[in-house]
N, C-alpha and C. Protein backbone atom coordinates (compact mmCIF):
# COMPACT_ATOMS: atom_id res chain seq x y z
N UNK A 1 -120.97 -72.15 -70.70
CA UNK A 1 -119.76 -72.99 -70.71
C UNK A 1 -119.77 -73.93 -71.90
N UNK A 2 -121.02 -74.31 -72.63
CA UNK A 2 -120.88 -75.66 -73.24
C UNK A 2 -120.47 -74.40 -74.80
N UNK A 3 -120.30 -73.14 -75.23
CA UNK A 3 -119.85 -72.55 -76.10
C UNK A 3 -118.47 -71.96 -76.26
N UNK A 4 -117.90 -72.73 -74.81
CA UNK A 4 -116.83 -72.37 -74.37
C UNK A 4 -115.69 -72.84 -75.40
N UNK A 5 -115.71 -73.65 -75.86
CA UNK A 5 -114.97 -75.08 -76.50
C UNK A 5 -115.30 -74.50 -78.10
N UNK A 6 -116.18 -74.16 -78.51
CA UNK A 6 -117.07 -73.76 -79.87
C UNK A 6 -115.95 -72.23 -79.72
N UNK A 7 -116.04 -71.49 -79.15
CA UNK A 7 -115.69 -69.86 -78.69
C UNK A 7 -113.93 -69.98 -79.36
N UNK A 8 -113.20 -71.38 -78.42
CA UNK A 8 -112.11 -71.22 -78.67
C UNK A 8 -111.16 -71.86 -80.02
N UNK A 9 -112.41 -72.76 -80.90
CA UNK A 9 -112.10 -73.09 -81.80
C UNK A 9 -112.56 -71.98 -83.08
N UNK A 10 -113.30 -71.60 -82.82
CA UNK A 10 -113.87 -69.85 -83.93
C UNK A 10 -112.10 -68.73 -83.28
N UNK A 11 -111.93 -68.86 -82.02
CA UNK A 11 -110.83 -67.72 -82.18
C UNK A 11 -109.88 -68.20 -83.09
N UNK A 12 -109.23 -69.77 -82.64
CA UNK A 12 -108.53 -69.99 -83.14
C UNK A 12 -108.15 -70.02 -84.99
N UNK A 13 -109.65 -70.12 -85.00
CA UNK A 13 -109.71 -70.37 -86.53
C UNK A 13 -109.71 -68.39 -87.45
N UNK A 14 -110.22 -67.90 -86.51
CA UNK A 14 -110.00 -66.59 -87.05
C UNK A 14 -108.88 -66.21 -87.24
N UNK A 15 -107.58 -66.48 -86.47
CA UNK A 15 -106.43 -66.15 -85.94
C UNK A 15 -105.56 -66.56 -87.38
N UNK A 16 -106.00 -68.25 -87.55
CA UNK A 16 -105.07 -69.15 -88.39
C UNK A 16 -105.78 -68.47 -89.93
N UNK A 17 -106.82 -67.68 -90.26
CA UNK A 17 -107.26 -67.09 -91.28
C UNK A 17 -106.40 -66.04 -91.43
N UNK A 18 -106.33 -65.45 -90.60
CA UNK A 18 -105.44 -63.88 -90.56
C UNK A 18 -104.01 -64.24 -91.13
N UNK A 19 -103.39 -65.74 -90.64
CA UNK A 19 -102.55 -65.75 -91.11
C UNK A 19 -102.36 -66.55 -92.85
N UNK A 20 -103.65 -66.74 -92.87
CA UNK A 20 -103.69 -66.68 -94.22
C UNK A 20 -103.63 -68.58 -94.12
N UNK A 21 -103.89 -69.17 -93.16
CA UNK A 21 -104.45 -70.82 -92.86
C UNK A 21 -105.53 -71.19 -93.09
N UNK A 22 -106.11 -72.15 -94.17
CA UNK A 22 -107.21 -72.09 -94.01
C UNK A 22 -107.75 -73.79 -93.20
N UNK A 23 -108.55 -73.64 -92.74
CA UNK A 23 -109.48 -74.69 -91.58
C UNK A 23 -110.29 -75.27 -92.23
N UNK A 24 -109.92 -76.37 -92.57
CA UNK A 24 -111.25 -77.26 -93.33
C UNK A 24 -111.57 -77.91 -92.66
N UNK A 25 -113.07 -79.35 -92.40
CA UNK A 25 -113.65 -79.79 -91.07
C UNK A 25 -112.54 -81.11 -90.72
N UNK A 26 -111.70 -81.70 -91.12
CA UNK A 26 -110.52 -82.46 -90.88
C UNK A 26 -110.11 -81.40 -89.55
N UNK A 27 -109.49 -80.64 -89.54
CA UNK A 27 -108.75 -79.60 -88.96
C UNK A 27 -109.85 -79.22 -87.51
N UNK A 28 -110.63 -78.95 -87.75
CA UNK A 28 -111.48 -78.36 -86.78
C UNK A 28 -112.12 -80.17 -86.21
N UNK A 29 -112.02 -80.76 -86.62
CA UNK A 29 -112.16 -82.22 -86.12
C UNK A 29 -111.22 -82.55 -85.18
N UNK A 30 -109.79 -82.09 -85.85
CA UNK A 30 -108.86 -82.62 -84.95
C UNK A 30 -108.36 -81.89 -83.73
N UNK A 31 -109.27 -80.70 -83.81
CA UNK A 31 -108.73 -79.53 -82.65
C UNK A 31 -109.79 -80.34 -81.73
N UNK A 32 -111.11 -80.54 -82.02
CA UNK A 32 -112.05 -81.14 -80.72
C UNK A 32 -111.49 -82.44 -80.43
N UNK A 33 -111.06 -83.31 -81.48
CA UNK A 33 -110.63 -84.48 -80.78
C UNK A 33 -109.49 -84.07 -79.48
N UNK A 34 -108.40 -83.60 -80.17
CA UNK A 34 -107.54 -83.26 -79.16
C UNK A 34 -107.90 -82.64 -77.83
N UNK A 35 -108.62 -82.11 -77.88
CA UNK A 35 -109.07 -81.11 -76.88
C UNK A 35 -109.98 -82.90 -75.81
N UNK A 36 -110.78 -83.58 -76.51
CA UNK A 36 -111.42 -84.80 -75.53
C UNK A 36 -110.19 -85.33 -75.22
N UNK A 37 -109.70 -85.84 -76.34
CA UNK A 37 -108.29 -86.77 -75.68
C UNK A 37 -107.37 -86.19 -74.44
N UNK A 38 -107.29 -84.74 -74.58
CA UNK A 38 -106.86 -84.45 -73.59
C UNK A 38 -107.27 -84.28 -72.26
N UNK A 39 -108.80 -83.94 -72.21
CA UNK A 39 -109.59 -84.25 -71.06
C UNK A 39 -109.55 -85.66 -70.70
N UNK A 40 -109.64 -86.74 -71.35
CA UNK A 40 -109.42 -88.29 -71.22
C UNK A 40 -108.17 -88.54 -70.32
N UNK A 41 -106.95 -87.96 -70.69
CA UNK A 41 -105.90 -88.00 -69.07
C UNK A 41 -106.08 -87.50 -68.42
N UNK A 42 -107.10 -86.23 -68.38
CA UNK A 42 -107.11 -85.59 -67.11
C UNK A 42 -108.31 -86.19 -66.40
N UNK A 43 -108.94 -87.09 -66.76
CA UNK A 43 -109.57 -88.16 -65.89
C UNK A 43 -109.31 -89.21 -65.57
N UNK A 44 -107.90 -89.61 -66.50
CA UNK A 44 -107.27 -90.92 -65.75
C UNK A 44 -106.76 -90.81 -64.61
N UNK A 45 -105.90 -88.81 -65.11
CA UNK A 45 -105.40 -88.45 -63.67
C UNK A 45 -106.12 -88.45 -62.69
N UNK A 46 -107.50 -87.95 -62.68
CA UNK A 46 -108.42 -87.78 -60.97
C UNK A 46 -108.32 -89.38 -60.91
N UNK A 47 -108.52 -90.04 -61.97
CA UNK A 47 -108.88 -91.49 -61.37
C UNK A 47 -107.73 -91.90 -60.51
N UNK A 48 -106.61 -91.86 -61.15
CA UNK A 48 -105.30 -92.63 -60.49
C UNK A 48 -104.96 -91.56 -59.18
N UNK A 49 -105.19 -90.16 -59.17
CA UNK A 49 -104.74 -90.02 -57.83
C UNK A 49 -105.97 -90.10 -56.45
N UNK A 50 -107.11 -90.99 -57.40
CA UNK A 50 -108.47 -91.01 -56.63
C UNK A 50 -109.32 -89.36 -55.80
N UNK A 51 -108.98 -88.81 -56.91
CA UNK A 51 -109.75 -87.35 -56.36
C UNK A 51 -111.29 -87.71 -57.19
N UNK A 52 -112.18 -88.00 -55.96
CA UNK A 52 -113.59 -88.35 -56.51
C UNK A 52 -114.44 -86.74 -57.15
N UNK A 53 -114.04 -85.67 -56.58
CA UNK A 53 -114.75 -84.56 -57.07
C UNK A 53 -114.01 -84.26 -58.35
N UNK A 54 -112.65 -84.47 -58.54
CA UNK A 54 -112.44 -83.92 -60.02
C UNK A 54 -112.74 -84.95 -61.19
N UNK A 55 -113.06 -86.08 -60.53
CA UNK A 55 -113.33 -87.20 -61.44
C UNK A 55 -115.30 -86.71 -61.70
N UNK A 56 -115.76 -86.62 -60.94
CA UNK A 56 -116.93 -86.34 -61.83
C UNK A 56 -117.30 -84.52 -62.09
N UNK A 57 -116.73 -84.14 -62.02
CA UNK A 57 -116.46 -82.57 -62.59
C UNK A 57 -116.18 -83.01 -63.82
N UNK A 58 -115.15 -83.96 -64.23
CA UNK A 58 -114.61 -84.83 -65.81
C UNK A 58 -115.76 -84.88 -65.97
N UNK A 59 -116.77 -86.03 -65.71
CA UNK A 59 -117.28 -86.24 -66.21
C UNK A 59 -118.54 -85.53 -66.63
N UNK A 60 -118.97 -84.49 -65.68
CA UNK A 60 -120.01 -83.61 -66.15
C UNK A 60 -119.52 -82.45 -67.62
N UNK A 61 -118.29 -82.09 -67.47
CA UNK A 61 -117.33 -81.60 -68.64
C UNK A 61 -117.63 -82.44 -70.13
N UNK A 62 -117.22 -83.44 -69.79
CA UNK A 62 -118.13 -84.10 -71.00
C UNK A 62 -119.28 -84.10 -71.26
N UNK A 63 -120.00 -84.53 -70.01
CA UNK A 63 -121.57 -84.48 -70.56
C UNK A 63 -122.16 -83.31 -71.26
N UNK A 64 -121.78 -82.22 -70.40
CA UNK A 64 -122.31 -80.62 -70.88
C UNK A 64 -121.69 -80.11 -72.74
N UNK A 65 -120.50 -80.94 -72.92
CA UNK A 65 -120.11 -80.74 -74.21
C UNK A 65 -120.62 -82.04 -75.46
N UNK A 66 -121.72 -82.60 -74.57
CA UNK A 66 -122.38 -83.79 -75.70
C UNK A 66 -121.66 -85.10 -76.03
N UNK A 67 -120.88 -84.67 -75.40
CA UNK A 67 -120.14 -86.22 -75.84
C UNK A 67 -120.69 -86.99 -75.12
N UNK A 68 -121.07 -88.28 -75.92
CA UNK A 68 -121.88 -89.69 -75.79
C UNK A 68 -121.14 -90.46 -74.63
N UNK A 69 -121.83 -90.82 -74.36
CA UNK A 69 -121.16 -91.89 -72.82
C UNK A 69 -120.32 -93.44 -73.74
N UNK A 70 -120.80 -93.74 -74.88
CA UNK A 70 -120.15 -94.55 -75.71
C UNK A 70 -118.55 -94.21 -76.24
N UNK A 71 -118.63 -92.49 -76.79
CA UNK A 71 -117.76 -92.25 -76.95
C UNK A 71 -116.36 -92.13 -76.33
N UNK A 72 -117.19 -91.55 -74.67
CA UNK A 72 -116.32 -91.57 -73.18
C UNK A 72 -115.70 -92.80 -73.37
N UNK A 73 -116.26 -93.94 -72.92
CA UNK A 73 -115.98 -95.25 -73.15
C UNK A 73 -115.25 -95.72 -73.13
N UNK A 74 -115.07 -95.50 -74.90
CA UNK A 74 -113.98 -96.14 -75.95
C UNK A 74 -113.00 -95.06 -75.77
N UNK A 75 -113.07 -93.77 -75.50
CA UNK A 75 -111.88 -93.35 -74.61
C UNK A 75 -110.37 -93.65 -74.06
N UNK A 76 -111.65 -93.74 -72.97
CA UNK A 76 -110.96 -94.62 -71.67
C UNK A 76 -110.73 -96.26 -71.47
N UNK A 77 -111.62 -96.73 -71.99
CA UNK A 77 -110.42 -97.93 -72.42
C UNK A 77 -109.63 -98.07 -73.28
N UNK A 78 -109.79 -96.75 -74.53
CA UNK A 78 -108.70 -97.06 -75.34
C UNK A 78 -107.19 -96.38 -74.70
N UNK A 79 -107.56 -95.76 -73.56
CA UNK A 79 -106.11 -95.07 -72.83
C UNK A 79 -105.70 -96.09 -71.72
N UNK A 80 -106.91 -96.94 -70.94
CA UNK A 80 -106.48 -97.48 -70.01
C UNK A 80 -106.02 -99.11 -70.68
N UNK A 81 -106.23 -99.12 -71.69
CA UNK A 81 -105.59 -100.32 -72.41
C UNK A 81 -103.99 -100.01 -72.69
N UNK A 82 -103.89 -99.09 -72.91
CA UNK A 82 -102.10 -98.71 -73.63
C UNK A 82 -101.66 -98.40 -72.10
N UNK A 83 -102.22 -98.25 -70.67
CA UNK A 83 -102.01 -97.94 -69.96
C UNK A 83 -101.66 -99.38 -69.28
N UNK A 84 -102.22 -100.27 -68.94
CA UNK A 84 -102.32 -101.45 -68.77
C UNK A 84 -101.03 -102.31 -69.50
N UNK A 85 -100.90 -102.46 -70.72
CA UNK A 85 -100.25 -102.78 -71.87
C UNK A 85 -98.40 -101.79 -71.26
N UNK A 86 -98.35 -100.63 -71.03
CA UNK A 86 -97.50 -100.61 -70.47
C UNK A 86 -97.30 -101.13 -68.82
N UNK A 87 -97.89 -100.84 -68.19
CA UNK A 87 -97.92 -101.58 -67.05
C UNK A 87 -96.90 -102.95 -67.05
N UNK A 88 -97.70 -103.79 -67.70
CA UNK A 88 -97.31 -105.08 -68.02
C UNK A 88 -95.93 -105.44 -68.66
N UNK A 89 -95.88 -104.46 -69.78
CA UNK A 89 -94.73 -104.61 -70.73
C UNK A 89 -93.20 -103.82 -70.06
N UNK A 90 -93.32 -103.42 -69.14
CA UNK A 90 -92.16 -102.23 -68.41
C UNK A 90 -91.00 -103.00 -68.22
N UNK A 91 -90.00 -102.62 -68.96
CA UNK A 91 -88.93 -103.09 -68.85
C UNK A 91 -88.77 -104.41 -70.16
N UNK A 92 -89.68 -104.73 -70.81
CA UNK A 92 -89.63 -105.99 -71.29
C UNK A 92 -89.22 -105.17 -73.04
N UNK A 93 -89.44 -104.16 -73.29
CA UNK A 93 -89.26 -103.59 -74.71
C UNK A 93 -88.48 -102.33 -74.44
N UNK A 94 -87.90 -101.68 -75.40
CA UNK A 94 -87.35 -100.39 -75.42
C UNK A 94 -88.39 -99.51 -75.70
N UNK A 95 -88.08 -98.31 -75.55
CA UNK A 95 -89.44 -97.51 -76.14
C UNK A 95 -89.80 -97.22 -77.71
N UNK A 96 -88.96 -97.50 -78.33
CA UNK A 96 -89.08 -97.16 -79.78
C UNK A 96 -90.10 -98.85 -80.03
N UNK A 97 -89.80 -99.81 -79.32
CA UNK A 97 -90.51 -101.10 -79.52
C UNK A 97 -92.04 -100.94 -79.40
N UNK A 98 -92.17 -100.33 -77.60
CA UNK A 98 -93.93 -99.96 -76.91
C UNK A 98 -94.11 -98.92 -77.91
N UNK A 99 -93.67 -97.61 -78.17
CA UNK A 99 -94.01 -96.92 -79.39
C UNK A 99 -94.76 -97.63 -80.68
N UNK A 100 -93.81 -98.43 -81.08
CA UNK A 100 -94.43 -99.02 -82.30
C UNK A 100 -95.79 -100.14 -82.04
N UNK A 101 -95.05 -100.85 -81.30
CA UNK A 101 -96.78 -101.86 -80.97
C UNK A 101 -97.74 -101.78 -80.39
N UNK A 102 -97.79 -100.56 -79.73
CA UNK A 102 -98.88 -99.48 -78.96
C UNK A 102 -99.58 -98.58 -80.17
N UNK A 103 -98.48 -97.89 -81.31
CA UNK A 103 -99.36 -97.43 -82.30
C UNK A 103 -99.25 -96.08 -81.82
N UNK A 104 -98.44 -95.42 -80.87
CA UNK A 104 -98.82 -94.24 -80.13
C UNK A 104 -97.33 -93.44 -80.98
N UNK A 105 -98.08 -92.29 -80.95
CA UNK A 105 -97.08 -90.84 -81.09
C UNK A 105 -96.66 -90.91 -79.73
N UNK A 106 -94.79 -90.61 -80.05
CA UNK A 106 -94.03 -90.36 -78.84
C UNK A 106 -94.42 -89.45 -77.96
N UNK A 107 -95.18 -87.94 -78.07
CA UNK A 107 -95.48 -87.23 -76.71
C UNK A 107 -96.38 -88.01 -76.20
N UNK A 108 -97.64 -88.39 -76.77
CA UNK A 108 -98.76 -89.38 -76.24
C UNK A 108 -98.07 -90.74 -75.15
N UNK A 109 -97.09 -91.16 -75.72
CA UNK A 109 -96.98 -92.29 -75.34
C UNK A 109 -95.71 -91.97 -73.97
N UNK A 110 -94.84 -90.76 -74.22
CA UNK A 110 -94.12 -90.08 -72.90
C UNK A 110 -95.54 -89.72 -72.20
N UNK A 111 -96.57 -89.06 -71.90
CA UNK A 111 -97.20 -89.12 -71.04
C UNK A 111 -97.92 -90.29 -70.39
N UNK A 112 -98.53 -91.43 -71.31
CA UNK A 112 -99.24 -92.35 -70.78
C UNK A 112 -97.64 -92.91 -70.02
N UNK A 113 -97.00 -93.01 -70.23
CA UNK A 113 -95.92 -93.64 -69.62
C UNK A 113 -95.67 -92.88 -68.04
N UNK A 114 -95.56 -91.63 -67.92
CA UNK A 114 -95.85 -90.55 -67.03
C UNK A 114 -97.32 -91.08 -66.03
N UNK A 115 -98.27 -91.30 -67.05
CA UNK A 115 -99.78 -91.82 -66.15
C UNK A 115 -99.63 -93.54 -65.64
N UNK A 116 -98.32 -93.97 -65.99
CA UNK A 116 -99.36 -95.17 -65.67
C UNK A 116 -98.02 -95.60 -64.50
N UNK A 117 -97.21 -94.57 -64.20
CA UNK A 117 -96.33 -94.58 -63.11
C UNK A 117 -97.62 -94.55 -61.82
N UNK A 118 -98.68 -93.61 -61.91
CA UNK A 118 -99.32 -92.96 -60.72
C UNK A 118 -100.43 -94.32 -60.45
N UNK A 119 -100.52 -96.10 -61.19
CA UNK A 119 -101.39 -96.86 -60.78
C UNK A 119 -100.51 -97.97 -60.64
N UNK A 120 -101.22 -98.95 -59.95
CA UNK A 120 -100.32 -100.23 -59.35
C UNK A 120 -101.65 -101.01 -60.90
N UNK A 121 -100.73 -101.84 -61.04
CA UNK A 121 -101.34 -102.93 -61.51
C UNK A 121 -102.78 -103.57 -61.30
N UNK A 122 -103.04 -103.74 -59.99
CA UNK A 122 -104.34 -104.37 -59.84
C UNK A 122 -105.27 -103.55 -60.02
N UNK A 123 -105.06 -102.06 -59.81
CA UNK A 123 -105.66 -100.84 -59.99
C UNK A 123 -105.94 -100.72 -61.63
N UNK A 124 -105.00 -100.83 -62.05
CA UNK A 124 -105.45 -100.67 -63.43
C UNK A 124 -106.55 -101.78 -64.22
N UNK A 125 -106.17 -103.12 -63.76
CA UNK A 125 -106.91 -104.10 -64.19
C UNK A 125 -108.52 -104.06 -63.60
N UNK A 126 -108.65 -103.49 -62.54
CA UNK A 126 -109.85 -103.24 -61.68
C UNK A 126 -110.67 -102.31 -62.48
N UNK A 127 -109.83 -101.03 -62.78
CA UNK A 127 -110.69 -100.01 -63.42
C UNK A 127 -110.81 -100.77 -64.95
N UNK A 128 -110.23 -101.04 -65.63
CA UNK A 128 -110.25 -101.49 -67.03
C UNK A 128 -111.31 -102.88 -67.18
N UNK A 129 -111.75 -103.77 -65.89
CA UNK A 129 -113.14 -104.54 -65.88
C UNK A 129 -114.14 -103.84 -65.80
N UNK A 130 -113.96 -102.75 -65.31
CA UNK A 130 -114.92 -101.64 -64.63
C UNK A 130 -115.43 -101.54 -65.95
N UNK A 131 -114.81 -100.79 -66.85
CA UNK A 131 -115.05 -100.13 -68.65
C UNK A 131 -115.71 -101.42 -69.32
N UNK A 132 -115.37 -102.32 -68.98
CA UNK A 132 -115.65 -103.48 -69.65
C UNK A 132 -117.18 -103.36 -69.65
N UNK A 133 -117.47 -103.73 -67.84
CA UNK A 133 -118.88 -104.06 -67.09
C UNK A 133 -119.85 -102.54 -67.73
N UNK A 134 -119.06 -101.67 -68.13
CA UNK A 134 -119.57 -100.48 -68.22
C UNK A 134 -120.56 -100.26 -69.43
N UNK A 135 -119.13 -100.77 -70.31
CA UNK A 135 -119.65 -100.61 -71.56
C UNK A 135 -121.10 -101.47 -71.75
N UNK A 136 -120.73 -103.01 -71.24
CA UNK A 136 -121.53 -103.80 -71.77
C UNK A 136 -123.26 -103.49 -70.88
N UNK A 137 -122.84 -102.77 -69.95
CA UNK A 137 -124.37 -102.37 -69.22
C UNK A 137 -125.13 -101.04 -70.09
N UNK A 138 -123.95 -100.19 -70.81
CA UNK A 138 -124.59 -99.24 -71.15
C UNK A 138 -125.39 -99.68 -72.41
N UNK A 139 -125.12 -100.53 -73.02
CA UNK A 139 -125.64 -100.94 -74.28
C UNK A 139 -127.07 -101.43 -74.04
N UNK A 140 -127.38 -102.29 -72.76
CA UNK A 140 -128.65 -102.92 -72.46
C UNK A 140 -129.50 -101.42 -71.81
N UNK A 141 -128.72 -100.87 -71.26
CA UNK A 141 -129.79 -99.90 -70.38
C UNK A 141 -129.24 -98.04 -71.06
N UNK A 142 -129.57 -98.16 -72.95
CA UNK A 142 -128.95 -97.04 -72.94
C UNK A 142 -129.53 -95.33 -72.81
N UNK A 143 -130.61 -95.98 -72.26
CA UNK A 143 -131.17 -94.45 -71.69
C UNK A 143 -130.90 -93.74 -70.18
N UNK A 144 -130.12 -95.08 -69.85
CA UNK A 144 -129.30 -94.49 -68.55
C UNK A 144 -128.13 -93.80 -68.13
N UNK A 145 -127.38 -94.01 -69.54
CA UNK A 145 -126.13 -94.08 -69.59
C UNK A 145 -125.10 -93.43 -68.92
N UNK A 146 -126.19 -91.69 -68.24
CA UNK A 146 -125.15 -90.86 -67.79
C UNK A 146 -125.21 -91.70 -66.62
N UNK A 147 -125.83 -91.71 -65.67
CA UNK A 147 -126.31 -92.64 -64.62
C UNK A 147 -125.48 -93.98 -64.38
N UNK A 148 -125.06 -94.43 -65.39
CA UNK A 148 -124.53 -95.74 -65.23
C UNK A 148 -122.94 -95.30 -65.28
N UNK A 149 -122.25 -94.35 -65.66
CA UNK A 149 -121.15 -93.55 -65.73
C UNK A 149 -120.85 -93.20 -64.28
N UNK A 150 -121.65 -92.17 -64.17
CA UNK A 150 -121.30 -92.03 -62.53
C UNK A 150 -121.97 -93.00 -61.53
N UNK A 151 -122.32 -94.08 -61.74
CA UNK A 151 -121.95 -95.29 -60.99
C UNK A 151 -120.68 -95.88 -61.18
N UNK A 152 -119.80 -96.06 -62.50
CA UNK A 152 -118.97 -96.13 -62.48
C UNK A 152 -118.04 -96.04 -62.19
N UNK A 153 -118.06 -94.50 -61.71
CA UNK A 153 -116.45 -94.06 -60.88
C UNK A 153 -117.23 -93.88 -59.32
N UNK A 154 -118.21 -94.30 -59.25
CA UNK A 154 -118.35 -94.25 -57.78
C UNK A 154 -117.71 -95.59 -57.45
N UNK A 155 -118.27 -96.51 -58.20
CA UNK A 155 -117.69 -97.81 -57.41
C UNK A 155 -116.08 -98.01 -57.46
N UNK A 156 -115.68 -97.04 -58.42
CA UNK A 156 -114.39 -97.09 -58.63
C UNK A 156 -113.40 -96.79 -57.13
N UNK A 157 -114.51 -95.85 -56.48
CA UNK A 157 -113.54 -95.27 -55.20
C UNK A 157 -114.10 -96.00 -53.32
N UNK A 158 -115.42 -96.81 -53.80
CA UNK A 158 -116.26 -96.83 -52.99
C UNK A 158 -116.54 -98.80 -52.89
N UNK A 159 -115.43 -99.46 -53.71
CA UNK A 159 -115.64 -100.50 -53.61
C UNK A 159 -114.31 -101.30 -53.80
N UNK A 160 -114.48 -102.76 -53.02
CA UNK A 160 -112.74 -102.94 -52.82
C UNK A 160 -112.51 -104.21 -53.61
């Protein structure tokens, strides 16, 4: 599985050769980013509809593909911040306004808008101390880190 991700960026890149595209590491950078970023909502999603098994299935998905628990992280607070940030701001700007002072591309920012329908407010602020407490524990104890992750979303579902 962890060549799974490697497998579909070699097809793709064979494909975009054939058509005579060529893939320089910018390009193949931005296919893996996209590909995390997009796993990154699909763990806001387990988070916000509180499905505890697909939330750490997320997170073993990451682990098995190397990505750093730092990197997770900054992630997810950088989604549950624009997530939050709309929360707060709803109704108070137009969208071309949250667009611009969010910094977000319009599909990005039609979905987080889509994700942050599925959390109440205190929910969001709860999980987003969570990232906080997270981050700043993983830094002191960073040989724990996967460990301190899935403590993370345990307490996320398991504490009030």
């Amino acid at each position: 599985e962890q060549t799974g991700v490697l497998d579909n960026a070699l097809t793709l890149m064979e494909l975009s050769n054939q058509a005579d595209q060529f893939w320089n590491l910018d390009k193949v950078r931005d296919f893996f980013f996209r590909e995390t970023q997009g796993n990154v909502f699909e763990l806001a999603d387990a988070l916000a509809n509180q499905d505890l098994k697909k939330s750490l299935s997320m997170m073993q998905w990451f682990f098995s593909r190397g990505i750093k628990v730092v990197e997770l992280i900054g992630g997810l607070r950088n989604q549950f911040r624009k997530l939050l940030m709309l929360k707060l701001n709803q109704g108070k700007w137009s969208k071309e306004e949250l667009v611009k002072k969010l910094g977000m591309h319009s599909f990005y920012f039609d979905k987080t808008m889509r994700q942050s329908k599925l959390f109440t407010l205190p929910r969001l602020k709860k999980i987003y101390t969570e990232l906080y407490n997270l981050d700043r524990d993983s830094k002191m104890l960073s040989d724990r880190e996967e460990d301190l992750f899935e403590m993370f979303i345990l307490r996320l579902f398991f504490s009030s």
